[in-house]
Protein backbone atom coordinates (compact mmCIF):
# COMPACT_ATOMS: atom_id res chain seq x y z
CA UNK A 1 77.42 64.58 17.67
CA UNK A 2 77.94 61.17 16.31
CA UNK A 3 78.59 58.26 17.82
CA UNK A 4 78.93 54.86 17.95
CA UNK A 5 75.52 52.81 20.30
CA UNK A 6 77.19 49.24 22.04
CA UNK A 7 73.62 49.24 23.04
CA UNK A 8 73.06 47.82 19.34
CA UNK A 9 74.51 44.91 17.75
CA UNK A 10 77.41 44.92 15.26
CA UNK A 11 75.86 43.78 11.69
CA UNK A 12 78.62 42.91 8.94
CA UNK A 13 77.89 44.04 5.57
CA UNK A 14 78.94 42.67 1.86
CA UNK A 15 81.19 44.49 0.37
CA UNK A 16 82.80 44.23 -3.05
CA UNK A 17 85.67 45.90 -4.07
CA UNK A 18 86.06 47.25 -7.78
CA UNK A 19 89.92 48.54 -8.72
CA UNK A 20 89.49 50.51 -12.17
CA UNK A 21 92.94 50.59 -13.89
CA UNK A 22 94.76 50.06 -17.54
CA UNK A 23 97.60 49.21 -15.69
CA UNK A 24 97.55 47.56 -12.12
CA UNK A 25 96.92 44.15 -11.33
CA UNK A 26 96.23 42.70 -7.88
CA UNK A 27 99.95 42.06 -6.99
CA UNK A 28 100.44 45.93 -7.71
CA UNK A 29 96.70 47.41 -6.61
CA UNK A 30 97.49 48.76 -3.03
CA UNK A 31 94.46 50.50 -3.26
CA UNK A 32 92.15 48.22 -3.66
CA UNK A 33 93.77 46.00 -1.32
CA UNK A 34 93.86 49.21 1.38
CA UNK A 35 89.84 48.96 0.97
CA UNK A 36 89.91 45.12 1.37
CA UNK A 37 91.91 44.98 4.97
CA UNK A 38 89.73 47.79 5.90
CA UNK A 39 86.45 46.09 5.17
CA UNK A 40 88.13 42.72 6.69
CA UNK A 41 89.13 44.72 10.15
CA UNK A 42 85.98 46.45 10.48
CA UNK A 43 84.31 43.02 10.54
CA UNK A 44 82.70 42.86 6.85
CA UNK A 45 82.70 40.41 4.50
CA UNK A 46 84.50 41.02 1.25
CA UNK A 47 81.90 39.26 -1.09
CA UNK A 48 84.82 39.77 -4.51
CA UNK A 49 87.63 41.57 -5.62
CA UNK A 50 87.85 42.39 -9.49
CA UNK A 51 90.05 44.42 -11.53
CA UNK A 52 88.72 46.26 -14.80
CA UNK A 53 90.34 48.78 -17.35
CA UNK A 54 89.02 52.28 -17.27
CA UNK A 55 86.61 51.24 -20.16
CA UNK A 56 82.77 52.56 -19.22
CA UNK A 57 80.85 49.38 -20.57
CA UNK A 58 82.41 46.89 -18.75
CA UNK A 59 83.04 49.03 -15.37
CA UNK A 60 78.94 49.10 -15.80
CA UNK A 61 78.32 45.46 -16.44
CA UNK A 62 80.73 44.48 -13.31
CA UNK A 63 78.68 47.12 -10.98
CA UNK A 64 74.90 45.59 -12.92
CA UNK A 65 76.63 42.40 -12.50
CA UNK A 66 77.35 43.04 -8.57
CA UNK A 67 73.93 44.71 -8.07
CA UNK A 68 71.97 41.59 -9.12
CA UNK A 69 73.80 39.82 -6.96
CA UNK A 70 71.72 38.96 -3.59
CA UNK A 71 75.78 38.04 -1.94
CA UNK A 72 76.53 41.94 -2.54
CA UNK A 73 75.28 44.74 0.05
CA UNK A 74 77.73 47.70 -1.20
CA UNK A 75 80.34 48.02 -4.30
CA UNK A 76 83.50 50.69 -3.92
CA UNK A 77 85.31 51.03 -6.65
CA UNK A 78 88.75 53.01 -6.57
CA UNK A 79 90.44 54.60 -9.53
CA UNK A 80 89.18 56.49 -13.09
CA UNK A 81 87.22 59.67 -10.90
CA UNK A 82 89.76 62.06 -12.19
CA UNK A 83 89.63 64.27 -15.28
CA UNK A 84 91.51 63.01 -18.15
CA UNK A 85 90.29 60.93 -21.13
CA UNK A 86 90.38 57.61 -19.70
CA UNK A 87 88.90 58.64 -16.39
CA UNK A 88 85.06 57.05 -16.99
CA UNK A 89 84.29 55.84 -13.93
CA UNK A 90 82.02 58.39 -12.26
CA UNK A 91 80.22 57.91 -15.82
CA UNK A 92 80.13 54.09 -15.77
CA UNK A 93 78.60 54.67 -11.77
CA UNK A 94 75.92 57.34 -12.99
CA UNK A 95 74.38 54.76 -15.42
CA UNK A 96 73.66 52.54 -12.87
CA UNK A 97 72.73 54.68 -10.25
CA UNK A 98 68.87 55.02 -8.89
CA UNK A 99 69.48 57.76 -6.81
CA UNK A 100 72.96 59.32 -6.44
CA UNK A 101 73.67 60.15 -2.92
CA UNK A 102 75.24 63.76 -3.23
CA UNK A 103 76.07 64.86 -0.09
CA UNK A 104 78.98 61.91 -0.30
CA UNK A 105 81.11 63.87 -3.12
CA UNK A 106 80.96 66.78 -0.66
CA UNK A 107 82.14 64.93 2.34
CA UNK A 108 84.85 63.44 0.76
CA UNK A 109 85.99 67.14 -0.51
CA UNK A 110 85.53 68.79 2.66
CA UNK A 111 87.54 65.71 4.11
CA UNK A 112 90.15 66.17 1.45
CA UNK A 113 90.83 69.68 1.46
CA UNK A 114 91.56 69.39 4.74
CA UNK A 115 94.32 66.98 3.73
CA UNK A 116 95.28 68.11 -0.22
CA UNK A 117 94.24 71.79 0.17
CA UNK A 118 92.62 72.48 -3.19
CA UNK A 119 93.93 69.80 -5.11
CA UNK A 120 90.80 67.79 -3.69
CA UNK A 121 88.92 69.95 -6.40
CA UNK A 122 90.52 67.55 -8.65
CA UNK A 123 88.71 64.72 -6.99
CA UNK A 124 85.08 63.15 -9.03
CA UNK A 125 84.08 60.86 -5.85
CA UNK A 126 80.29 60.06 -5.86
CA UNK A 127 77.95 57.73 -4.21
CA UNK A 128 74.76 56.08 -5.27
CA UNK A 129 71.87 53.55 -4.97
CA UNK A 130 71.44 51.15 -7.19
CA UNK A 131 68.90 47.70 -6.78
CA UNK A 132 68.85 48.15 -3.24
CA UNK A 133 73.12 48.29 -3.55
CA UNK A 134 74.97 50.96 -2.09
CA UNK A 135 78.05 52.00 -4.61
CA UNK A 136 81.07 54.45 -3.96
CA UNK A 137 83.40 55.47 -6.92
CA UNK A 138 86.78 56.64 -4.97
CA UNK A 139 89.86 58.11 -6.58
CA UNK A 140 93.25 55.20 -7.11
CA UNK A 141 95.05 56.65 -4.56
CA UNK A 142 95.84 54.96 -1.42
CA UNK A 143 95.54 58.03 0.45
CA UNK A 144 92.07 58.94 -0.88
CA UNK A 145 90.90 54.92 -0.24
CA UNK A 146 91.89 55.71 3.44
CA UNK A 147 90.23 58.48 3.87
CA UNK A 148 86.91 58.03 2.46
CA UNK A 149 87.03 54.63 4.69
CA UNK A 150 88.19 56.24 7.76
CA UNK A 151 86.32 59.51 7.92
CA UNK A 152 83.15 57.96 6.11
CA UNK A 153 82.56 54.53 5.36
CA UNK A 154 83.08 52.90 8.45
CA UNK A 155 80.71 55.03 10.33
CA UNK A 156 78.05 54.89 7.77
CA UNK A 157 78.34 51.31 7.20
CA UNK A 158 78.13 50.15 11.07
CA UNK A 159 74.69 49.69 11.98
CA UNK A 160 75.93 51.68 15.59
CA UNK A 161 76.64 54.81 14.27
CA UNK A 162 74.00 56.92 15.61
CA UNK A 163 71.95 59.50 14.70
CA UNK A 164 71.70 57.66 11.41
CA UNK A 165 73.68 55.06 8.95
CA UNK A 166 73.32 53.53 5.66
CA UNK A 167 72.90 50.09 7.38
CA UNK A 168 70.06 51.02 8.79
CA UNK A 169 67.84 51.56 5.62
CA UNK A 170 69.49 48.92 3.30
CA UNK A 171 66.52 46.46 3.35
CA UNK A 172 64.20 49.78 2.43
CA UNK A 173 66.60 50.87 -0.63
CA UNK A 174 64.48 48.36 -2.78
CA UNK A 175 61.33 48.61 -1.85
CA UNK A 176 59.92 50.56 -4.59
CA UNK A 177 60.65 47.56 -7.07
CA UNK A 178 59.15 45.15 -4.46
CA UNK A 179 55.70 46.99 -4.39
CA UNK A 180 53.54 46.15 -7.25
């Protein structure tokens, strides 16, 4: 069972919060600002906020941009996983991404369905590794934010969370580009 070792030290992560949209901006994005009070209480540092049209290039250059970037642990983006025509940004995620970690996309379904039924099927979410970044595409709504956050994120981004987190092996997701 999982839990959550006082035994160990709390260590704060930077996080960076992506909001893909044609239409919001940050007065209107209560997504992205669901993600940002989350990180905040959880005791994280928010290391930038952006907002950027569902347009594949530049959703890429803002995650390469935030993966270069020593100030930036993980990158969760919210909005453009569905299925229409403007919805690139599991795309713009997957041209970045090292490894993708699958098992996330299934989490956040079985998590789902147990709130949307089988309207979760509707639902693109993904995770990946990129330049020793963790990234998370979520879907816009505020609902979804919450519950990838809740049931997910903060236990796999608190170095307590036993048997295993993603805190643990951040300073090991770049290795391979260290060894030469």
């Amino acid at each position: 069972m999982t839990q959550i070792d006082d035994a160990k030290p709390f260590i704060p992560v930077r996080i960076a919060v992506l909001t893909v949209s044609d239409t919001r901006t940050l007065d209107q994005d209560t997504s992205g600002q669901t993600l940002v009070d989350r990180v905040q209480a959880a005791g994280h540092i928010l290391a930038d906020r952006k907002i950027v049209t569902d347009d594949r290039a530049d959703i890429a250059a803002i995650l390469r941009d935030w993966i270069a970037d020593p100030a930036v642990d993980v990158v969760i983006s919210t909005g453009g996983t569905g299925l229409t025509g403007r919805d690139v940004t599991v795309e713009a995620h997957r041209d970045v991404y090292e490894k993708e970690i699958d098992a996330f996309g299934t989490v956040f379904t079985i998590i789902s369905m147990q709130k949307i039924g089988t309207s979760a099927i509707q639902s693109r979410a993904t995770g990946g590794v990129a330049g020793g970044t963790y990234l998370f595409a979520l879907p816009g709504s505020t609902g979804a934010c919450k519950d990838a956050w809740d049931e997910i994120l903060v236990k796999q981004l608190d170095y307590r969370h036993r048997p295993c987190n993603f805190v643990q092996i951040l300073p090991r997701l770049d290795e391979h580009l260290r060894r030469k």
